[in-house]
PDB file of N, CA and C in Angstrom:
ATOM      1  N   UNK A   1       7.525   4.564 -10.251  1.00  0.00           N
ATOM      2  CA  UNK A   1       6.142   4.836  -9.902  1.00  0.00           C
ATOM      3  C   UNK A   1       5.961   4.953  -8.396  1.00  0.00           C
ATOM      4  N   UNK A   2       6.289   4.009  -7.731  1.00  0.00           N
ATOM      5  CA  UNK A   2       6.201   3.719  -6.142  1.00  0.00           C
ATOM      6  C   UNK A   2       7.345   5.084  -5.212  1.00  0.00           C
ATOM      7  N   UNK A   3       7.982   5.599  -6.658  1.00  0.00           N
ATOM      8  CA  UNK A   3       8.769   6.777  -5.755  1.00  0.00           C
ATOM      9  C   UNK A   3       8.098   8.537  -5.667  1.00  0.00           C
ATOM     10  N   UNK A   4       7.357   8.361  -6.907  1.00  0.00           N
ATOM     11  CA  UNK A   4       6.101   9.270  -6.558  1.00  0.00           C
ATOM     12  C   UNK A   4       5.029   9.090  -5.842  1.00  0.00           C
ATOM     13  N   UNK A   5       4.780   8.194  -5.493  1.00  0.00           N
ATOM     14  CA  UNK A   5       3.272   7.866  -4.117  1.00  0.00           C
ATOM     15  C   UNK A   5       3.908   8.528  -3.101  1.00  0.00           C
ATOM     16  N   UNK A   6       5.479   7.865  -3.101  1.00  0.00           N
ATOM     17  CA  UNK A   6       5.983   8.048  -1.261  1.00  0.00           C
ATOM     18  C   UNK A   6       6.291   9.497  -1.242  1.00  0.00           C
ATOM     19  N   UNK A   7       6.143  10.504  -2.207  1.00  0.00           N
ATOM     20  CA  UNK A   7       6.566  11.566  -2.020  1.00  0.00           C
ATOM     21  C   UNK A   7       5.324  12.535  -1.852  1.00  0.00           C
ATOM     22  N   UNK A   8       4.128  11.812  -2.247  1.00  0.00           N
ATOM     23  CA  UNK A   8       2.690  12.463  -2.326  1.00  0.00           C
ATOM     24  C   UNK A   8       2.125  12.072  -0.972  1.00  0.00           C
ATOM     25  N   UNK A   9       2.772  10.628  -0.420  1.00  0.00           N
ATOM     26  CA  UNK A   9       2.399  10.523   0.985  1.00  0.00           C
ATOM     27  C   UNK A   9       3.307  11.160   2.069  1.00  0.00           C
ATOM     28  N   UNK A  10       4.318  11.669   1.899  1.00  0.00           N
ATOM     29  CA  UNK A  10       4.847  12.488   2.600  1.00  0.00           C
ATOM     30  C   UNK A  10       4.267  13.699   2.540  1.00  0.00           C
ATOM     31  N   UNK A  11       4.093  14.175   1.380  1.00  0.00           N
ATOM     32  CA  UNK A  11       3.350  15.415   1.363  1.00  0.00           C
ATOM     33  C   UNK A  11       1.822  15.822   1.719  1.00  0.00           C
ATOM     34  N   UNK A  12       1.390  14.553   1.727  1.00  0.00           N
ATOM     35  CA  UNK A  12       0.219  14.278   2.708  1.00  0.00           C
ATOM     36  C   UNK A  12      -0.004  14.667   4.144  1.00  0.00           C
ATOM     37  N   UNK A  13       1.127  14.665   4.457  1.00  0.00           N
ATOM     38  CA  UNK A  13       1.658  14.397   6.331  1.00  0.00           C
ATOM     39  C   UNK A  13       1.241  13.027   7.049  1.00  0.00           C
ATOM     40  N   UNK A  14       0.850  11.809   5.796  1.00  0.00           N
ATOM     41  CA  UNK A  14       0.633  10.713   6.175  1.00  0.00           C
ATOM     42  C   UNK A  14       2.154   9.454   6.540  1.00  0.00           C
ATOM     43  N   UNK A  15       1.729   8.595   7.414  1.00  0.00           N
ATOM     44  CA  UNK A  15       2.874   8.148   8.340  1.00  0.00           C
ATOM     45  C   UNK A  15       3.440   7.069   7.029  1.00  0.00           C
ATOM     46  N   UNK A  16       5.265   7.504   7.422  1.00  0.00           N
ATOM     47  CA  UNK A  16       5.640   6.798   5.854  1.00  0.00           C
ATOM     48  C   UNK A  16       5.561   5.173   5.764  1.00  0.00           C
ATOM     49  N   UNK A  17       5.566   4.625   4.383  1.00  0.00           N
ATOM     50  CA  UNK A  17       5.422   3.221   4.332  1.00  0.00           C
ATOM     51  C   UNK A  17       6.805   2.803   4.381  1.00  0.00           C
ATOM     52  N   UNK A  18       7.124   1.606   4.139  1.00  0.00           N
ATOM     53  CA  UNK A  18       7.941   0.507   3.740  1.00  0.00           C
ATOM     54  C   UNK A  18       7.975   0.864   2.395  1.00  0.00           C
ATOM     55  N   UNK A  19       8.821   0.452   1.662  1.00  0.00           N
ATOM     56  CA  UNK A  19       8.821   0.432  -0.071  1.00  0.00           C
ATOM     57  C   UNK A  19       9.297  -0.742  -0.447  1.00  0.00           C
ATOM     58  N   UNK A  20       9.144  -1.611  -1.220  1.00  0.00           N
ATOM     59  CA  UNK A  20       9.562  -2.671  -2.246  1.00  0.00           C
ATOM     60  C   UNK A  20       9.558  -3.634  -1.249  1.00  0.00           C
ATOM     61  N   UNK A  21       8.130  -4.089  -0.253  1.00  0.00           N
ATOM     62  CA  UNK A  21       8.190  -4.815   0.905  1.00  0.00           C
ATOM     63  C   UNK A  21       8.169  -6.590  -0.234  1.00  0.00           C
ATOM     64  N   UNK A  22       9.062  -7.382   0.536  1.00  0.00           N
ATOM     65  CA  UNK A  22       8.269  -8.958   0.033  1.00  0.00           C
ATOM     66  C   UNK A  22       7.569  -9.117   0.684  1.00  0.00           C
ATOM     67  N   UNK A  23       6.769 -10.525   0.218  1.00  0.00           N
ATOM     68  CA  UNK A  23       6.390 -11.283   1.044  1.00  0.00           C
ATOM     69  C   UNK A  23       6.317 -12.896   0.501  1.00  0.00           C
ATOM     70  N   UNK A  24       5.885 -13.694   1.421  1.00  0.00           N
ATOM     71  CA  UNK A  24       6.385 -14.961   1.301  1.00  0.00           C
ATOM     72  C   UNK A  24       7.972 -16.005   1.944  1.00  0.00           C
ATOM     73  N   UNK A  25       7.709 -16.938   1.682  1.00  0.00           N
ATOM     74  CA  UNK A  25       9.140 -17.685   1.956  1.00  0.00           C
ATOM     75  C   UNK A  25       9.708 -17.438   0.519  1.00  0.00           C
ATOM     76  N   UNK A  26      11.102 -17.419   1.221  1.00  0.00           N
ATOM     77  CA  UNK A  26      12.123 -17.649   0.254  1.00  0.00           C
ATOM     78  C   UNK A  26      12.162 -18.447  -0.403  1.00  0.00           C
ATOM     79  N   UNK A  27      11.867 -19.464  -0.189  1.00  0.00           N
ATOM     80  CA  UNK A  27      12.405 -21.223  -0.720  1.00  0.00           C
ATOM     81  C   UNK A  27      10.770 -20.946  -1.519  1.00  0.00           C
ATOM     82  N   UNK A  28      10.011 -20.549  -1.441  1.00  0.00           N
ATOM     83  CA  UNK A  28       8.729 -20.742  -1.721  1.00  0.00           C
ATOM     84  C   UNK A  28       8.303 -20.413  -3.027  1.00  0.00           C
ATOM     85  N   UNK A  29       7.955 -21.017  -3.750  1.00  0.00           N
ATOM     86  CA  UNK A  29       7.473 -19.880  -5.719  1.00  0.00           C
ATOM     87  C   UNK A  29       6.692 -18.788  -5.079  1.00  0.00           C
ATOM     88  N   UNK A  30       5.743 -18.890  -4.664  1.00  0.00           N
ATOM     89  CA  UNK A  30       4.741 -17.747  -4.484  1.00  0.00           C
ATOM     90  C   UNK A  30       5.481 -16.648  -3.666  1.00  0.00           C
ATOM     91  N   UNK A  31       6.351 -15.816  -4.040  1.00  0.00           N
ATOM     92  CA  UNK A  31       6.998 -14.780  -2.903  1.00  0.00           C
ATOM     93  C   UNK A  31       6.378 -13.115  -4.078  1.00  0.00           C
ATOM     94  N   UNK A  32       5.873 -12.352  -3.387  1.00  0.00           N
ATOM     95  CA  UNK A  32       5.702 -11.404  -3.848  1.00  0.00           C
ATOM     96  C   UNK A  32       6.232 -10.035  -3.107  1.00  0.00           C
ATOM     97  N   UNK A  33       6.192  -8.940  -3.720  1.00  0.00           N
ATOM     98  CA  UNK A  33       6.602  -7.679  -3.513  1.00  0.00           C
ATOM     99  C   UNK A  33       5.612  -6.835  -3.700  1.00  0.00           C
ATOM    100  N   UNK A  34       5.160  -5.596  -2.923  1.00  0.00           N
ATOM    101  CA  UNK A  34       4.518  -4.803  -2.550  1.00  0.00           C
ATOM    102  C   UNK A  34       5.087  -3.538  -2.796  1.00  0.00           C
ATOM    103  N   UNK A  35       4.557  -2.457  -3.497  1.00  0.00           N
ATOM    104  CA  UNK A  35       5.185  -1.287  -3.602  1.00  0.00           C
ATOM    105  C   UNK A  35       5.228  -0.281  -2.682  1.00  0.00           C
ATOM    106  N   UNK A  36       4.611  -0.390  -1.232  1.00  0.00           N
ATOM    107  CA  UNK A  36       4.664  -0.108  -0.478  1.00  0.00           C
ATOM    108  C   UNK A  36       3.475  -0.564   0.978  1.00  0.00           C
ATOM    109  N   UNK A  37       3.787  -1.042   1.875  1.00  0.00           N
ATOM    110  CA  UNK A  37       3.069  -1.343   2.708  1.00  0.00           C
ATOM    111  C   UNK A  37       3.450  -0.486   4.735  1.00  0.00           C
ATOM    112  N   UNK A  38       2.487  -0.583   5.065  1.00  0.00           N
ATOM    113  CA  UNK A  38       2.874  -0.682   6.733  1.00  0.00           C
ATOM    114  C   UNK A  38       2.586  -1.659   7.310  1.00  0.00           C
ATOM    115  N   UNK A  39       3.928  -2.586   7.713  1.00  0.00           N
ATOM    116  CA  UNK A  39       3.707  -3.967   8.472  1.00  0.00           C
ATOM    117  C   UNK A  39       2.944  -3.972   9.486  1.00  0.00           C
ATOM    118  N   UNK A  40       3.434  -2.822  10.416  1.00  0.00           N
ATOM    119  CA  UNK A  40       2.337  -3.159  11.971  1.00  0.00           C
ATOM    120  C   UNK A  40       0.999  -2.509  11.287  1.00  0.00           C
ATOM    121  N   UNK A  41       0.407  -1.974  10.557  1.00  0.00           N
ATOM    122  CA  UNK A  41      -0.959  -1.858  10.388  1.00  0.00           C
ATOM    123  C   UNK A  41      -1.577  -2.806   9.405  1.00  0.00           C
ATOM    124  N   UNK A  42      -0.635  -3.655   8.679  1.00  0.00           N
ATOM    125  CA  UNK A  42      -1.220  -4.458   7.800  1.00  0.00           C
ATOM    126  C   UNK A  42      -1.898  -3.845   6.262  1.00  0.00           C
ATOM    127  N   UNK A  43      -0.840  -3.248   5.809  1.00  0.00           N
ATOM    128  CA  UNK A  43      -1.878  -2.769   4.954  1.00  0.00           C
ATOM    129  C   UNK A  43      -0.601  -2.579   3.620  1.00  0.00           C
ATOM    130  N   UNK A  44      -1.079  -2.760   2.265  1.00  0.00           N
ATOM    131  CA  UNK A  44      -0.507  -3.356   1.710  1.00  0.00           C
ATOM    132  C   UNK A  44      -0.903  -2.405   0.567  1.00  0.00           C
ATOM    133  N   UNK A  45       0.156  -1.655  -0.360  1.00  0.00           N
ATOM    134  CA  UNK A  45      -0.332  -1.063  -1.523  1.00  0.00           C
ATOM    135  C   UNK A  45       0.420  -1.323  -2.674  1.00  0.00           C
ATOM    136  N   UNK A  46      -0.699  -1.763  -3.594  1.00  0.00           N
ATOM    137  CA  UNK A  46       0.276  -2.111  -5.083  1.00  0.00           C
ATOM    138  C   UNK A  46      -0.175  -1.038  -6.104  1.00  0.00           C
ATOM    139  N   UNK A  47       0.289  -0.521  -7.332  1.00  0.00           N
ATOM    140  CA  UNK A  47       0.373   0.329  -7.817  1.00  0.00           C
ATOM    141  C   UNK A  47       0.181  -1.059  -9.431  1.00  0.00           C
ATOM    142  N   UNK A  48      -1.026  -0.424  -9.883  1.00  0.00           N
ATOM    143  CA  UNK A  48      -1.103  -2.003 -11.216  1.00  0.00           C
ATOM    144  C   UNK A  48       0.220  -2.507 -11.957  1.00  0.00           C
ATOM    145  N   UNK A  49      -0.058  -3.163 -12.678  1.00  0.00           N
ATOM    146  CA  UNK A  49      -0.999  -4.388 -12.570  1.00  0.00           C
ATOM    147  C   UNK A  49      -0.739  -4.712 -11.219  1.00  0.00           C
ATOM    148  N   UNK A  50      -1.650  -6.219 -10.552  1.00  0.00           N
ATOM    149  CA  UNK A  50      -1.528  -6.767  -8.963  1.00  0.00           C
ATOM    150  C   UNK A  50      -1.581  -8.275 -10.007  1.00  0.00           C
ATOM    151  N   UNK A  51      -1.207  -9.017  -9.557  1.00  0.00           N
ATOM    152  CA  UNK A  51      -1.100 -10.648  -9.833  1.00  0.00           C
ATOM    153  C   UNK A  51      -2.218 -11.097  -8.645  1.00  0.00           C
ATOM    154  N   UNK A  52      -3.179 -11.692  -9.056  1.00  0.00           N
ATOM    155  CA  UNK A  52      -4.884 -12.076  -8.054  1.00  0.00           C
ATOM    156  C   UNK A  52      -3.815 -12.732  -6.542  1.00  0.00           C
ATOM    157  N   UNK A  53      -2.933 -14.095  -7.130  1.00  0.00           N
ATOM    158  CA  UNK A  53      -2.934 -15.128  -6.358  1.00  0.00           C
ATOM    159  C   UNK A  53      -2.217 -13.899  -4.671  1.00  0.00           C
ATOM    160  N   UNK A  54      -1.160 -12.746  -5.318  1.00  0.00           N
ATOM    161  CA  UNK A  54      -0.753 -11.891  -4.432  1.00  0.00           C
ATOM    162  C   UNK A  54      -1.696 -11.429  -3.678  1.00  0.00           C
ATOM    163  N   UNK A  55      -2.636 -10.744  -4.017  1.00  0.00           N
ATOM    164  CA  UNK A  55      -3.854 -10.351  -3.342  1.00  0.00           C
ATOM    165  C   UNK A  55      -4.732 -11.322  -2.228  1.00  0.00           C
ATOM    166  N   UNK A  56      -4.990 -12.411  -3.411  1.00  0.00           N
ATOM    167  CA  UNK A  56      -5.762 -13.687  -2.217  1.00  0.00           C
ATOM    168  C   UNK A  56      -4.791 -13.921  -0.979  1.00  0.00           C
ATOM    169  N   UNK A  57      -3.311 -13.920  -1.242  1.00  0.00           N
ATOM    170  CA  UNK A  57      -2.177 -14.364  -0.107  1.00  0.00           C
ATOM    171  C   UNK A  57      -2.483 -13.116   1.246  1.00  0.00           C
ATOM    172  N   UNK A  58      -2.120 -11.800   0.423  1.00  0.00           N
ATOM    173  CA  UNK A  58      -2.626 -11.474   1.379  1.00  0.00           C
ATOM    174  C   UNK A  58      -3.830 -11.318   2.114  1.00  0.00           C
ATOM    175  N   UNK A  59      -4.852 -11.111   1.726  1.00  0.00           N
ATOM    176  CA  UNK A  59      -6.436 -10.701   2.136  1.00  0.00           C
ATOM    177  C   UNK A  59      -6.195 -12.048   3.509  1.00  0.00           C
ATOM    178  N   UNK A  60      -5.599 -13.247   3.070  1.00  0.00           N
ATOM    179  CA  UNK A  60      -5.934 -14.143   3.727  1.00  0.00           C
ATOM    180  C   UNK A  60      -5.131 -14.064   5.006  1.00  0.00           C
ATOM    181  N   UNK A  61      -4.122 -13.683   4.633  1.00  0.00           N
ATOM    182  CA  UNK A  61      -3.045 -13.684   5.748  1.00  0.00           C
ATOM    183  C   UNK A  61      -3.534 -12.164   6.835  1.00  0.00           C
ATOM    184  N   UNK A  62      -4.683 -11.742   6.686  1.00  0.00           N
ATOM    185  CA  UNK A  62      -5.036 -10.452   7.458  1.00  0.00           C
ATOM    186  C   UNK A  62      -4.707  -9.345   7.262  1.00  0.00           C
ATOM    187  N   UNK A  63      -4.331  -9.266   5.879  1.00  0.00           N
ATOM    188  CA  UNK A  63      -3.826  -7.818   5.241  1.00  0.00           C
ATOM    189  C   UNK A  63      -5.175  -6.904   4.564  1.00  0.00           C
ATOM    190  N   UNK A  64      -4.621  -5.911   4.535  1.00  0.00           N
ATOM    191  CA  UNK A  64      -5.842  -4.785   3.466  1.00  0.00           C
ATOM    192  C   UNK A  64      -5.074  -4.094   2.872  1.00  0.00           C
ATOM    193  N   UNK A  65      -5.736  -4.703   1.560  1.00  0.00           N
ATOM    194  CA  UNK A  65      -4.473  -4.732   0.296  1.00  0.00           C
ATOM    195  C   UNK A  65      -5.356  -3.472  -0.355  1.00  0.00           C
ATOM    196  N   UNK A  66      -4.501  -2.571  -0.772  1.00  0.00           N
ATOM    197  CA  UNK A  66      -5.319  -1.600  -1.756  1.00  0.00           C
ATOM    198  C   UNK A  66      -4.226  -1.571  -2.874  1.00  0.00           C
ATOM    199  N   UNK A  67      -5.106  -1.996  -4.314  1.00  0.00           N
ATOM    200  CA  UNK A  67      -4.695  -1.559  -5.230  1.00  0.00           C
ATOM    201  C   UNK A  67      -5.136  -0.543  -5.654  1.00  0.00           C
ATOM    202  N   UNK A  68      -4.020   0.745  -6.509  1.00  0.00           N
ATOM    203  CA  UNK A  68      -4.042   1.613  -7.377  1.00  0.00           C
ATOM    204  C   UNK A  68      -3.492   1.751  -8.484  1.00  0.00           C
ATOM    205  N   UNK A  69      -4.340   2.726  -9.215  1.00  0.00           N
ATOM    206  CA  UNK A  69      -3.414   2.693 -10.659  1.00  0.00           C
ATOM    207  C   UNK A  69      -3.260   3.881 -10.363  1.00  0.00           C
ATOM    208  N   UNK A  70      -2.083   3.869 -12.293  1.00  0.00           N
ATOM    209  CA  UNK A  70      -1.216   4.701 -12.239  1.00  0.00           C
ATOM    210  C   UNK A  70      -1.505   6.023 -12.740  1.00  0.00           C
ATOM    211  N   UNK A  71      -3.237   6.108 -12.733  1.00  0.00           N
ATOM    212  CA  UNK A  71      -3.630   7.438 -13.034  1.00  0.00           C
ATOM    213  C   UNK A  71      -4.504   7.844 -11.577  1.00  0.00           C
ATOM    214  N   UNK A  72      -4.194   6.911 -10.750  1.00  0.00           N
ATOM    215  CA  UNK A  72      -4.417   7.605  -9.457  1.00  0.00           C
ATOM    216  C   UNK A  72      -3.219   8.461  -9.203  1.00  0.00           C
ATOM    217  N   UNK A  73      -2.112   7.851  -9.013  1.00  0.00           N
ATOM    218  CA  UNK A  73      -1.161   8.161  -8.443  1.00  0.00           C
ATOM    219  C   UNK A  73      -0.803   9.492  -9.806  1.00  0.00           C
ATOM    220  N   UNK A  74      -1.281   9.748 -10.534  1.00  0.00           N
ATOM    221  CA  UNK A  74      -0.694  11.146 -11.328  1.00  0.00           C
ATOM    222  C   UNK A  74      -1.527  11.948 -11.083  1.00  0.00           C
ATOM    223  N   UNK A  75      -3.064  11.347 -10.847  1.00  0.00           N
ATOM    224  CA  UNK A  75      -4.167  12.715 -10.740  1.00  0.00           C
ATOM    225  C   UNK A  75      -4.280  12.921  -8.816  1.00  0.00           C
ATOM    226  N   UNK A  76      -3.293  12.095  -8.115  1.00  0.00           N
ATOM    227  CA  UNK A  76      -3.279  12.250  -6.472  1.00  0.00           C
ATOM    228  C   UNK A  76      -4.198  11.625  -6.252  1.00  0.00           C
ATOM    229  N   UNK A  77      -5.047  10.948  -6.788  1.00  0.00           N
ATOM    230  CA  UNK A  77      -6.510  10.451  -6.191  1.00  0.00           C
ATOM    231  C   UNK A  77      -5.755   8.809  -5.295  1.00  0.00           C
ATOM    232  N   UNK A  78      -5.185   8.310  -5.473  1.00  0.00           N
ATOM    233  CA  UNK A  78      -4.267   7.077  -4.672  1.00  0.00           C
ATOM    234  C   UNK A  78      -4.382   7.076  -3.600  1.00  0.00           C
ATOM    235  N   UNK A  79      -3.964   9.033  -2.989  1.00  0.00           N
ATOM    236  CA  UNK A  79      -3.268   9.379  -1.503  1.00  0.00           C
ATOM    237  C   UNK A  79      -4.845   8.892  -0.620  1.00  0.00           C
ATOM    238  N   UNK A  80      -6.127   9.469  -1.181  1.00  0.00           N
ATOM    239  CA  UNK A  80      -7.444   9.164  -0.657  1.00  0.00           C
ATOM    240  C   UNK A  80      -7.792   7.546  -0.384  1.00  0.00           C
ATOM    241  N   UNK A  81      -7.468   7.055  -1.118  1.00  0.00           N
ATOM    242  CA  UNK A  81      -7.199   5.398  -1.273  1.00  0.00           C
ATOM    243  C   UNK A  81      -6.523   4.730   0.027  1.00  0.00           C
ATOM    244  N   UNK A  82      -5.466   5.575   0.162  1.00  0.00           N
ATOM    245  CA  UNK A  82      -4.193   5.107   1.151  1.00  0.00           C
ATOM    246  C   UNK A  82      -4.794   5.693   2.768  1.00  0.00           C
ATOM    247  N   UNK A  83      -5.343   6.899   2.338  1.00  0.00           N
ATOM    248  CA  UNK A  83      -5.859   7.994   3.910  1.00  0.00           C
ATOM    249  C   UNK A  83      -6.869   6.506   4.507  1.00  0.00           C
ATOM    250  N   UNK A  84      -8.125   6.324   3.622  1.00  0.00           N
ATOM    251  CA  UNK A  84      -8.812   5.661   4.143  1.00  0.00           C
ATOM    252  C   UNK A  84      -8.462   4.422   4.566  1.00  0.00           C
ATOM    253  N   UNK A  85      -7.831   3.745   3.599  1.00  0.00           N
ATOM    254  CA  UNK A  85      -7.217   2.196   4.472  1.00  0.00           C
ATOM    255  C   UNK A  85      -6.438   2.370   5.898  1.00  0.00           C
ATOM    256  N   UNK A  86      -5.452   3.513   5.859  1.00  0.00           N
ATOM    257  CA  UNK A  86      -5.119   4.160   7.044  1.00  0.00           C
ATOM    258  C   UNK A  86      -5.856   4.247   8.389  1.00  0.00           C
ATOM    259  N   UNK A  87      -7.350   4.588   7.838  1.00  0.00           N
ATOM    260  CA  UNK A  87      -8.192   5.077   8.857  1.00  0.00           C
ATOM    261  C   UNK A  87      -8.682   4.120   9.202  1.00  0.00           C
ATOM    262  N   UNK A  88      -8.772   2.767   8.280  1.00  0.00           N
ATOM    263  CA  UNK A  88      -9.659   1.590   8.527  1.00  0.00           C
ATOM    264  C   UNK A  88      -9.171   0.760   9.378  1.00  0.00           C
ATOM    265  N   UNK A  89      -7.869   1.158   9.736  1.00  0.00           N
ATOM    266  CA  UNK A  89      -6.559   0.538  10.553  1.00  0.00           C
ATOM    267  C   UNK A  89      -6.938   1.585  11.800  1.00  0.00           C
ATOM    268  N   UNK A  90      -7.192   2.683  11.999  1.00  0.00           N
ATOM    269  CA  UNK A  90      -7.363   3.529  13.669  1.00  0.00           C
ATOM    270  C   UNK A  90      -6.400   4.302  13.341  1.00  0.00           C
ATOM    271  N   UNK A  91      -6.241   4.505  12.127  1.00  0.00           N
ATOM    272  CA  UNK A  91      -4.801   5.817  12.054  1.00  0.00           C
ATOM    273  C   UNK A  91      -5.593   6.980  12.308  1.00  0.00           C
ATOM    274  N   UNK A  92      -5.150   8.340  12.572  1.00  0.00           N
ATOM    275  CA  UNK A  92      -5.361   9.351  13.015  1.00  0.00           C
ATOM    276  C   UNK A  92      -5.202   9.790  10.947  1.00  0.00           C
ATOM    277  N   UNK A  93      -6.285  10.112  10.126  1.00  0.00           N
ATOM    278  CA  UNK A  93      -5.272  10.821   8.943  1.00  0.00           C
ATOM    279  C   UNK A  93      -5.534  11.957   8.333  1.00  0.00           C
ATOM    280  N   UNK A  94      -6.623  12.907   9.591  1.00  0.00           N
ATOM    281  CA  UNK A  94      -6.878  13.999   9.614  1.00  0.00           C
ATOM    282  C   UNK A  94      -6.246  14.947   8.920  1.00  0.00           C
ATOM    283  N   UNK A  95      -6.558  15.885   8.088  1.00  0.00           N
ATOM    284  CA  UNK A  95      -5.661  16.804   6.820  1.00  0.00           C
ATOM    285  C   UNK A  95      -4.906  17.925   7.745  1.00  0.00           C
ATOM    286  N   UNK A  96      -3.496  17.860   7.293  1.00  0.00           N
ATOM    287  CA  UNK A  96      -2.775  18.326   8.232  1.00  0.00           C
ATOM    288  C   UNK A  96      -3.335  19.918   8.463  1.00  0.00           C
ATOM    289  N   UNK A  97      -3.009  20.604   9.239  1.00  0.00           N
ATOM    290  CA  UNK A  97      -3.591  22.134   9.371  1.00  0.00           C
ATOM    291  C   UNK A  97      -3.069  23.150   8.435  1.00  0.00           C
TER     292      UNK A  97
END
């Protein structure tokens, strides 16, 4: 699933993510994975289901978590999802020319 987003966000001309990011300590139960995020902008995308306690971890830790489903990501409606959190960060995500 997470290998069709990154190919719809490339084809976007939007700046590429991370894929299969963790997060958490190691030693820690609560460690989760992200289907794709950008660390220096903080922004965090899961593709459903999302587990809440993942979400609360991040929101708290200063992330902007966007979840999508998986009829975003088939009907492209996701990439709009991803542009704007982008933008909510100071990204440039103007439609390429």
């Amino acid at each position: 699933m997470a290998d069709i987003l990154y190919v719809q966000i490339s084809n976007a001309g939007l700046p590429m993510p991370d894929l299969d990011h963790w997060f958490g300590a190691h030693w820690h139960e609560n460690r989760w994975m992200v289907d794709a995020c950008w660390p220096d902008l903080r922004i965090a995308v899961d593709i459903e289901p999302t587990d809440a306690a993942k979400a609360t971890f991040l929101k708290q830790a200063g992330w902007l978590y966007v979840r999508v489903t998986q009829a975003m990501v088939d009907d492209g409606s996701a990439i709009q999802a991803i542009r704007d959190a982008l933008a909510a960060r100071g990204q440039d995500v103007r439609y390429p020319v």
